[in-house]
N, C-alpha and C. Protein backbone atom coordinates (compact mmCIF):
# COMPACT_ATOMS: atom_id res chain seq x y z
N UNK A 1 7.82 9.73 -24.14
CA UNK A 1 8.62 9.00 -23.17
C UNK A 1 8.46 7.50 -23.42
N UNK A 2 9.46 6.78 -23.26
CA UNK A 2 9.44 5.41 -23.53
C UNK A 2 9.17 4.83 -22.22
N UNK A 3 8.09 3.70 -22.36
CA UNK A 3 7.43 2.84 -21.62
C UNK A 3 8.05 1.57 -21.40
N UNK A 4 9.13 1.47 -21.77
CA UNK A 4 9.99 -0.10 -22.11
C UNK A 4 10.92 -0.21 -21.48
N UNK A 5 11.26 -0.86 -20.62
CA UNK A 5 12.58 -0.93 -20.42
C UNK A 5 13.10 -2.36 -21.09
N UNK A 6 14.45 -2.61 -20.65
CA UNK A 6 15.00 -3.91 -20.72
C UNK A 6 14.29 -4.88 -20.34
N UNK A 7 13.93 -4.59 -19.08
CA UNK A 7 12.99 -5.57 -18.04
C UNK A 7 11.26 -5.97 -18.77
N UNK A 8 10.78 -4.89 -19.50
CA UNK A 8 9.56 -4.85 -19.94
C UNK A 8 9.00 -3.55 -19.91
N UNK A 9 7.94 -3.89 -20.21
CA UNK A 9 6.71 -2.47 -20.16
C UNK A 9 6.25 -2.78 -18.52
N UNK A 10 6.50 -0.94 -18.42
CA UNK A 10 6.31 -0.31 -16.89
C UNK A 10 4.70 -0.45 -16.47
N UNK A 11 4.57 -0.77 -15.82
CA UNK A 11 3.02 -0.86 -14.79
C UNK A 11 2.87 0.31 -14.29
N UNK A 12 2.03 1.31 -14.58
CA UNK A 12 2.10 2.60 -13.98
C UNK A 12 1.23 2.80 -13.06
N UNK A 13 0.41 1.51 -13.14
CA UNK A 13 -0.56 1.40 -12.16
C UNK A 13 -0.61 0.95 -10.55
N UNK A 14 0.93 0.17 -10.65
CA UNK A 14 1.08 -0.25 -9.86
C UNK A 14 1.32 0.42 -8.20
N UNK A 15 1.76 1.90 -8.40
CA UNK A 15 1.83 2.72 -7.14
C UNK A 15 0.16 2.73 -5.92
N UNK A 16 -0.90 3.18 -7.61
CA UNK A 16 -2.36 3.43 -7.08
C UNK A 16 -2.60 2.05 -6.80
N UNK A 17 -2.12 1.27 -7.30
CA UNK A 17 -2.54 -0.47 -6.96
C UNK A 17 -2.30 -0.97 -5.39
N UNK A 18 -1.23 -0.58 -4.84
CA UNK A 18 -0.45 -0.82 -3.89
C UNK A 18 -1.10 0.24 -2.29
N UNK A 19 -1.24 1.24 -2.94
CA UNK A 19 -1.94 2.16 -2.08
C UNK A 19 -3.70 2.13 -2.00
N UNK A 20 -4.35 2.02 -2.96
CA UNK A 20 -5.58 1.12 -2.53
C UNK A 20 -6.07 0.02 -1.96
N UNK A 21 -5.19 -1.22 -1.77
CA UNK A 21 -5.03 -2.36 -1.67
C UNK A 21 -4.64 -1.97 0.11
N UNK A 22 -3.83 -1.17 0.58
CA UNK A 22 -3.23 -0.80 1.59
C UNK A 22 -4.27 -0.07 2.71
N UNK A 23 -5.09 0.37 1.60
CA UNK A 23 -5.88 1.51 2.46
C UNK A 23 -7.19 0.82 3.20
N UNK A 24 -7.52 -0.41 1.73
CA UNK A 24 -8.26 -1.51 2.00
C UNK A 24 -8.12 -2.57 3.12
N UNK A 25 -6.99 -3.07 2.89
CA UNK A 25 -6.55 -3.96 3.81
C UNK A 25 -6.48 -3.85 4.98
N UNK A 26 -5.66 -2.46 5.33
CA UNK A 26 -5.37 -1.96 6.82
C UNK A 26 -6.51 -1.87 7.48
N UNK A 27 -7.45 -0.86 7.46
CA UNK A 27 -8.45 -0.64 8.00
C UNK A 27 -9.33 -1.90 8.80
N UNK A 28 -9.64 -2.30 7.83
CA UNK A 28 -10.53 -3.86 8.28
C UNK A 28 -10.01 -4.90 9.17
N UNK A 29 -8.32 -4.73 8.83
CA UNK A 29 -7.89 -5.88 9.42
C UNK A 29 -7.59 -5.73 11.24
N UNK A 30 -7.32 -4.06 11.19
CA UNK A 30 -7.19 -3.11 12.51
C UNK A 30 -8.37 -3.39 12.95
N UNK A 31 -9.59 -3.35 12.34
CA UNK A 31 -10.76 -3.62 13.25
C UNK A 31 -11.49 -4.90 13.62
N UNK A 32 -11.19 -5.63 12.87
CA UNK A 32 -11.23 -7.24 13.21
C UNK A 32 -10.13 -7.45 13.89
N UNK A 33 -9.26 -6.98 14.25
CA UNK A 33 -8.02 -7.64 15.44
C UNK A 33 -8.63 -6.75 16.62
N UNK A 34 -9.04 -5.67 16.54
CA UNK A 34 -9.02 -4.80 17.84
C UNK A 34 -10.66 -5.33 18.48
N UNK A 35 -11.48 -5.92 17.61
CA UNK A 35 -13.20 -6.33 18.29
C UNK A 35 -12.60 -7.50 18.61
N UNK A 36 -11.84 -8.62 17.91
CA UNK A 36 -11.54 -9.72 18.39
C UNK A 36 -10.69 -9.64 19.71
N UNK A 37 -10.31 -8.95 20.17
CA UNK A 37 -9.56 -8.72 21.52
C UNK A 37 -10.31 -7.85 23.01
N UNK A 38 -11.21 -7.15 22.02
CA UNK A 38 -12.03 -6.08 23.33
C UNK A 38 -13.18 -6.78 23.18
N UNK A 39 -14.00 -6.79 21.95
CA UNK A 39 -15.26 -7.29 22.08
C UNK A 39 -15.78 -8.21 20.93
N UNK A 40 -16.70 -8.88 20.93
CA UNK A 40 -17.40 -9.47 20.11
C UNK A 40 -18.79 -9.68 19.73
N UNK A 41 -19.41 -10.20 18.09
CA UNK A 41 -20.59 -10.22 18.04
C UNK A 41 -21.38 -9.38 16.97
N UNK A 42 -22.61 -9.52 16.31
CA UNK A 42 -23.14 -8.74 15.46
C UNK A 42 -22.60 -6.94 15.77
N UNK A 43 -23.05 -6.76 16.74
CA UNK A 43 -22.83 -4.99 16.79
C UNK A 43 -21.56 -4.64 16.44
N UNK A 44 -20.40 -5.64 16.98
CA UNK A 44 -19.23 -5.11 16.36
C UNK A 44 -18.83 -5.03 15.00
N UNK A 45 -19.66 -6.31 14.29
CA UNK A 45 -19.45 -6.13 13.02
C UNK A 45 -20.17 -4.79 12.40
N UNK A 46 -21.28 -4.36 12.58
CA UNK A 46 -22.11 -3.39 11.99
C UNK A 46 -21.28 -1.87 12.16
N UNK A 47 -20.63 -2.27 13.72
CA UNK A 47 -19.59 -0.64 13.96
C UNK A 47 -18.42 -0.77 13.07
N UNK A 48 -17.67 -2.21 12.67
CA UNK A 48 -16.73 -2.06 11.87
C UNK A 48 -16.92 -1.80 10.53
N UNK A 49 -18.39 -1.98 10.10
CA UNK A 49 -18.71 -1.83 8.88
C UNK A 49 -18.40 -0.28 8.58
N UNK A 50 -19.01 0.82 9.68
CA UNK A 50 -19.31 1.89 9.88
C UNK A 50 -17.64 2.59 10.06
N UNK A 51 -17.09 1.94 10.72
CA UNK A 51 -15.07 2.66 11.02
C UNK A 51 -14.91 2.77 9.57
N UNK A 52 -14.84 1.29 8.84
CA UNK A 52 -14.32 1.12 7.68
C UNK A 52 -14.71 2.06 6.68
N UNK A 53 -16.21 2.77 6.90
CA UNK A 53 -15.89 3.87 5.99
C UNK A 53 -15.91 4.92 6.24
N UNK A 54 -15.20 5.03 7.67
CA UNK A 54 -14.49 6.57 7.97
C UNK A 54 -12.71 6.10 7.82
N UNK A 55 -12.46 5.35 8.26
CA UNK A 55 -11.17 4.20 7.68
C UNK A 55 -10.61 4.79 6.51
N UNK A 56 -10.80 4.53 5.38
CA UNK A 56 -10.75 4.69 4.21
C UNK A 56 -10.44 5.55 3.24
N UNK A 57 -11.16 6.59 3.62
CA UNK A 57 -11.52 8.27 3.07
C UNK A 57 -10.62 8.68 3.80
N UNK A 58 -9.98 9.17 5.27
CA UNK A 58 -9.11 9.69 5.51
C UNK A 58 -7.78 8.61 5.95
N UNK A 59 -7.48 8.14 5.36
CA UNK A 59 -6.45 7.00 5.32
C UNK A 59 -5.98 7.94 3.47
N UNK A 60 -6.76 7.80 3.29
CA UNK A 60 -6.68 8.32 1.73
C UNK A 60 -6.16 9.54 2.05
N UNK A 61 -6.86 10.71 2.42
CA UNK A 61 -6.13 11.92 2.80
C UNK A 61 -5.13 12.18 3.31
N UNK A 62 -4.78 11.35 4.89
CA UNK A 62 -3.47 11.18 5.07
C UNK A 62 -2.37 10.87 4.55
N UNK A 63 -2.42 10.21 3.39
CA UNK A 63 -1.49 9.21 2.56
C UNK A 63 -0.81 9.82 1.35
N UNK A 64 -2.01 11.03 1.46
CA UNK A 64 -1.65 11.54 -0.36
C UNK A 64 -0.06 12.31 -0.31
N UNK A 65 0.13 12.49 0.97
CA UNK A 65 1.66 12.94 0.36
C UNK A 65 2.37 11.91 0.31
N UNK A 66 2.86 10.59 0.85
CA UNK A 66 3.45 9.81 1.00
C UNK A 66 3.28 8.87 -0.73
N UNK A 67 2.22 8.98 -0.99
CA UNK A 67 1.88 8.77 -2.18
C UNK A 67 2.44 9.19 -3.48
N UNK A 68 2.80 10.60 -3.57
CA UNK A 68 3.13 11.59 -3.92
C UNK A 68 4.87 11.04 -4.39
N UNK A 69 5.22 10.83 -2.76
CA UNK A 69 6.52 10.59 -2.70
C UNK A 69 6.70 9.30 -3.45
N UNK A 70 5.91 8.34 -3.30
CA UNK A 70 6.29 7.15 -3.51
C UNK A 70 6.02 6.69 -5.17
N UNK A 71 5.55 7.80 -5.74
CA UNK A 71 5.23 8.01 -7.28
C UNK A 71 6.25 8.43 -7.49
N UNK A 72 7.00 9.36 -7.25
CA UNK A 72 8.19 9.97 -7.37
C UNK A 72 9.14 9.11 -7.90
N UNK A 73 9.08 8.54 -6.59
CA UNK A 73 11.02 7.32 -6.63
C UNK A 73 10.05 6.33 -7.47
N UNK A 74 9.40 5.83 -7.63
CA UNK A 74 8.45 4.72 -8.28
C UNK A 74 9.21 5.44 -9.85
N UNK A 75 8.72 5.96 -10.38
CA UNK A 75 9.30 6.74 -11.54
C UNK A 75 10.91 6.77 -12.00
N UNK A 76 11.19 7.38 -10.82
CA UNK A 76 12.53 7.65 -11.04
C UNK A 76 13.31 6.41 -10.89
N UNK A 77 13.06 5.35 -9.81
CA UNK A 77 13.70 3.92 -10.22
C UNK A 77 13.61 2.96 -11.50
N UNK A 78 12.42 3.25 -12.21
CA UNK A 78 11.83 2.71 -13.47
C UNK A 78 12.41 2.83 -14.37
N UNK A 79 12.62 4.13 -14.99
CA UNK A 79 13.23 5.04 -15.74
C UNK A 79 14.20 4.19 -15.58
N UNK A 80 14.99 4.07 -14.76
CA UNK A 80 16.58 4.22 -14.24
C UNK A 80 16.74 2.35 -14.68
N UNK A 81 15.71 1.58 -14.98
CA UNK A 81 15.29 0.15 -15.26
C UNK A 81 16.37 -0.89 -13.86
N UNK A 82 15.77 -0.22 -12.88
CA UNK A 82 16.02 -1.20 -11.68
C UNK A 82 15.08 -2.41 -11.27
N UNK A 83 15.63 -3.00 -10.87
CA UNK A 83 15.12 -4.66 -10.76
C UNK A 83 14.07 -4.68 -9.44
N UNK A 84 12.90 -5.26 -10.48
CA UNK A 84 11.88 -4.75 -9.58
C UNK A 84 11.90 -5.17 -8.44
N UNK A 85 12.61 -6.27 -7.23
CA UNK A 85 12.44 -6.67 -5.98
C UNK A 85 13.32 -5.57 -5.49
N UNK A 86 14.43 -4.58 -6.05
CA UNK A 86 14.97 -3.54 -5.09
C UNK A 86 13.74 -2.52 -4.97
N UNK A 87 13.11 -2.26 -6.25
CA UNK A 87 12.08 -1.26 -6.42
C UNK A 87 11.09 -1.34 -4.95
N UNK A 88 10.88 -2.70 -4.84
CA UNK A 88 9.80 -2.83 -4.06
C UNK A 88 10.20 -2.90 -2.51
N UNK A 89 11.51 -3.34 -2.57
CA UNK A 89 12.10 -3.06 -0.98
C UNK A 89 12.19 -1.61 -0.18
N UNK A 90 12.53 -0.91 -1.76
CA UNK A 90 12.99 0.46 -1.35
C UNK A 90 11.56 1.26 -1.21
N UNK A 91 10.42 1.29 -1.83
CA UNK A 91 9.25 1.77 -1.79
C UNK A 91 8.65 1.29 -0.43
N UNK A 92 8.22 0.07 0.18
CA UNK A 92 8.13 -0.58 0.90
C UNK A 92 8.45 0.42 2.34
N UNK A 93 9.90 0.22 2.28
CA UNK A 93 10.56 0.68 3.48
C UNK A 93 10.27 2.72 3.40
N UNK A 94 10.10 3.05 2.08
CA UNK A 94 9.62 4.54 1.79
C UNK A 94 8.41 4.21 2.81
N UNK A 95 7.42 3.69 2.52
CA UNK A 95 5.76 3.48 3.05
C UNK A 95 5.41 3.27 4.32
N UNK A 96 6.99 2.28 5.07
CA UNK A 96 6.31 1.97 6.18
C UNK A 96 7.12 2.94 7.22
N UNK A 97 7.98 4.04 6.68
CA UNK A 97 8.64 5.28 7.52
C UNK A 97 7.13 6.33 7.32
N UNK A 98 6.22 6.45 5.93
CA UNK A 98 5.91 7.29 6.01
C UNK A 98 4.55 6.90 6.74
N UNK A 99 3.80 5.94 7.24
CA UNK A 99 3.45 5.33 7.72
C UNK A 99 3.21 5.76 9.77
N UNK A 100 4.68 5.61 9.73
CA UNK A 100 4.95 5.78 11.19
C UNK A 100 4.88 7.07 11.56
N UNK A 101 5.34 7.92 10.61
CA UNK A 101 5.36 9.21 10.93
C UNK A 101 3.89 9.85 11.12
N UNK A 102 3.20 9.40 9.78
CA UNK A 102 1.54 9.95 9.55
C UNK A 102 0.96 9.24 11.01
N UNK A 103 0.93 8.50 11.16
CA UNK A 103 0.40 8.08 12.73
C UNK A 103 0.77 8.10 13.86
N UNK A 104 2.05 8.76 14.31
CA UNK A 104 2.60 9.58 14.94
C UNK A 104 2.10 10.80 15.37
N UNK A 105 2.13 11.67 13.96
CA UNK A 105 1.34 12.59 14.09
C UNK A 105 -0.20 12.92 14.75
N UNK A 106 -0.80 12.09 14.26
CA UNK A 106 -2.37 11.82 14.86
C UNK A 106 -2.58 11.78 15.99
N UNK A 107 -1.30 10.63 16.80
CA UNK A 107 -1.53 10.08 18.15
C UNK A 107 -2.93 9.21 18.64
N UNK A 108 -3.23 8.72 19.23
CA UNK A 108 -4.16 7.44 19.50
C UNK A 108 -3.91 6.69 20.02
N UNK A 109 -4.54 5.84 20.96
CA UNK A 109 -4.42 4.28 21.09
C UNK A 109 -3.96 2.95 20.40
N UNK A 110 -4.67 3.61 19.08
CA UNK A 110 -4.69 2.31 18.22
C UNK A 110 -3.13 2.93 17.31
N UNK A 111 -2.16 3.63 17.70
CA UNK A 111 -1.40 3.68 16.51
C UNK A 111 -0.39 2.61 16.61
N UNK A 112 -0.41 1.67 17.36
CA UNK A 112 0.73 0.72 17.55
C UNK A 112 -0.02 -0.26 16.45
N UNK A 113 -0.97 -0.37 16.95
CA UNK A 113 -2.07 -1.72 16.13
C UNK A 113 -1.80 -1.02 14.66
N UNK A 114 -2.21 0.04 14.44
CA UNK A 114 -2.71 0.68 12.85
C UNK A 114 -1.32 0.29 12.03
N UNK A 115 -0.11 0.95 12.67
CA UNK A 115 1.35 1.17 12.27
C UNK A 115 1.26 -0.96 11.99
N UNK A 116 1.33 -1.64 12.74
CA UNK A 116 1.78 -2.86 12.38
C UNK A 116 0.81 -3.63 10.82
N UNK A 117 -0.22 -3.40 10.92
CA UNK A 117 -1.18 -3.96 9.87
C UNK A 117 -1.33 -3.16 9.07
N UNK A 118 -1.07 -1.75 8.68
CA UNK A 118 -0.61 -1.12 7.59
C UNK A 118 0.49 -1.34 6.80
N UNK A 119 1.82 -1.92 7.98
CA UNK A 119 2.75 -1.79 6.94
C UNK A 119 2.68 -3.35 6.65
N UNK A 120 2.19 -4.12 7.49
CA UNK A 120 1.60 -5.45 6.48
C UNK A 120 1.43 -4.90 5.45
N UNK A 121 0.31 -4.62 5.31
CA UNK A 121 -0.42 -4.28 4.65
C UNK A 121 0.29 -3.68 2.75
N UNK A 122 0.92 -3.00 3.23
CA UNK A 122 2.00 -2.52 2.11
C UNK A 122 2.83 -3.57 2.06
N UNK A 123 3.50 -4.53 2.75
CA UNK A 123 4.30 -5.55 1.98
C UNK A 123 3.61 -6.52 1.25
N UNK A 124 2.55 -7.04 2.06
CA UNK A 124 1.84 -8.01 1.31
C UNK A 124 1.02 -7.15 0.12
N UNK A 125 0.69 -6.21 -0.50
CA UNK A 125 -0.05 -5.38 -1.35
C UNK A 125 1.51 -5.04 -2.45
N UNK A 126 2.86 -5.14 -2.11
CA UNK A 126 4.21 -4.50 -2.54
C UNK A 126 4.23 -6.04 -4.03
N UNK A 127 3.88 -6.87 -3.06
CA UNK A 127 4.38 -8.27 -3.50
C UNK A 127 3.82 -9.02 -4.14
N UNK A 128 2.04 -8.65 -4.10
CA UNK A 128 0.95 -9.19 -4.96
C UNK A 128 1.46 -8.42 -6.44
N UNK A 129 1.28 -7.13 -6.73
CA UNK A 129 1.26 -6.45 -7.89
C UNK A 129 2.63 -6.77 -8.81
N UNK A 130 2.81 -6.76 -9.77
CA UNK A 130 3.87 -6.66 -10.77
C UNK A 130 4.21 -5.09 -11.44
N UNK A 131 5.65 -5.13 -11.12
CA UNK A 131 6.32 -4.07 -11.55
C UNK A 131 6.26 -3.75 -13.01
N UNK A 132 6.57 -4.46 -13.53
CA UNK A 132 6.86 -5.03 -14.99
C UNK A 132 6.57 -5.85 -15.57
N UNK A 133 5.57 -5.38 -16.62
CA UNK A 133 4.64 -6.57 -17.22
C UNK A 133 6.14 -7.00 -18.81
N UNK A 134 6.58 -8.50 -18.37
CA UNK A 134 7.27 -9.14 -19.48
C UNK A 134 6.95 -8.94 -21.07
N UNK A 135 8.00 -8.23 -21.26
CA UNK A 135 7.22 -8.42 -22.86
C UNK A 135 7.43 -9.78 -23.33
N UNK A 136 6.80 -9.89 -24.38
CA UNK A 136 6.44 -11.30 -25.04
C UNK A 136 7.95 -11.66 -26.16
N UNK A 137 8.40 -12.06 -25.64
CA UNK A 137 9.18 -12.75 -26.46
C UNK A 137 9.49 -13.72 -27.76
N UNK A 138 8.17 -14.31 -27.48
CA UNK A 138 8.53 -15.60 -28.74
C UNK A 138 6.16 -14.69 -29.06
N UNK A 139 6.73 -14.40 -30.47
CA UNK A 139 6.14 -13.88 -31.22
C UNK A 139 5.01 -14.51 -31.72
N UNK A 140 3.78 -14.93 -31.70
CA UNK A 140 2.77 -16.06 -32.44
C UNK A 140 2.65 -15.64 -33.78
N UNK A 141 3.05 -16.80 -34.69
CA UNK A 141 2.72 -16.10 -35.97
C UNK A 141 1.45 -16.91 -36.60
């Protein structure tokens, strides 16, 4: 299979890039907004230390189908050599439906908080990574 498009060589990394970065981000940032509003102080940090790595691991589990999905069209838009800011709108908006739904499901308190700084979380994580690494054009000889 060819790795090239017009645009460049495909980043295949970039799906797991986007979804680690997401899984990272969210968590911590949910719990530093939610102690900064209820409580404060060493203990909260030591309990957020402690969320963050129950956070994480099933953030991961929850995700893997959405993941799944989002490898999918990730692929199939590539292939297809679409321009990576639609790529990333359309994945994006894939992430933050599947997002709402996975925390829906769960139900909680915190799913209003989780749902908003997750799908941060995925835009700002959508927008750091590169789709398509440029090939090199002017050749060093």
């Amino acid at each position: 299979m060819n790795n090239k498009t017009q645009i460049g060589d495909i980043n295949f990394f970039y799906p797991v890039q986007v979804w680690i970065t997401t899984l990272v981000l969210g968590g911590p940032i949910v719990l530093t907004v939610y102690d900064q509003i209820h409580r404060n102080g060493l203990v909260s940090v030591v309990q957020d230390f402690a969320w963050n790595i129950i956070f994480i691991p099933f953030g991961m589990l929850y995700s893997l189908p959405v993941l799944a999905l989002y490898y999918f069209i990730f692929r199939l838009l590539t292939n297809k050599g679409v321009k990576a800011l639609v790529i990333k709108i359309i994945l994006c908006l894939l992430c933050i439906a599947g997002i709402l739904v996975t925390l829906n499901l769960i139900h909680g308190s915190m799913i209003p908080l989780l749902s908003i700084t997750y799908s941060c979380s995925v835009v700002v994580a959508s927008f750091v990574f590169k789709i398509y690494r440029i090939a090199d054009i002017i050749k060093k000889g």
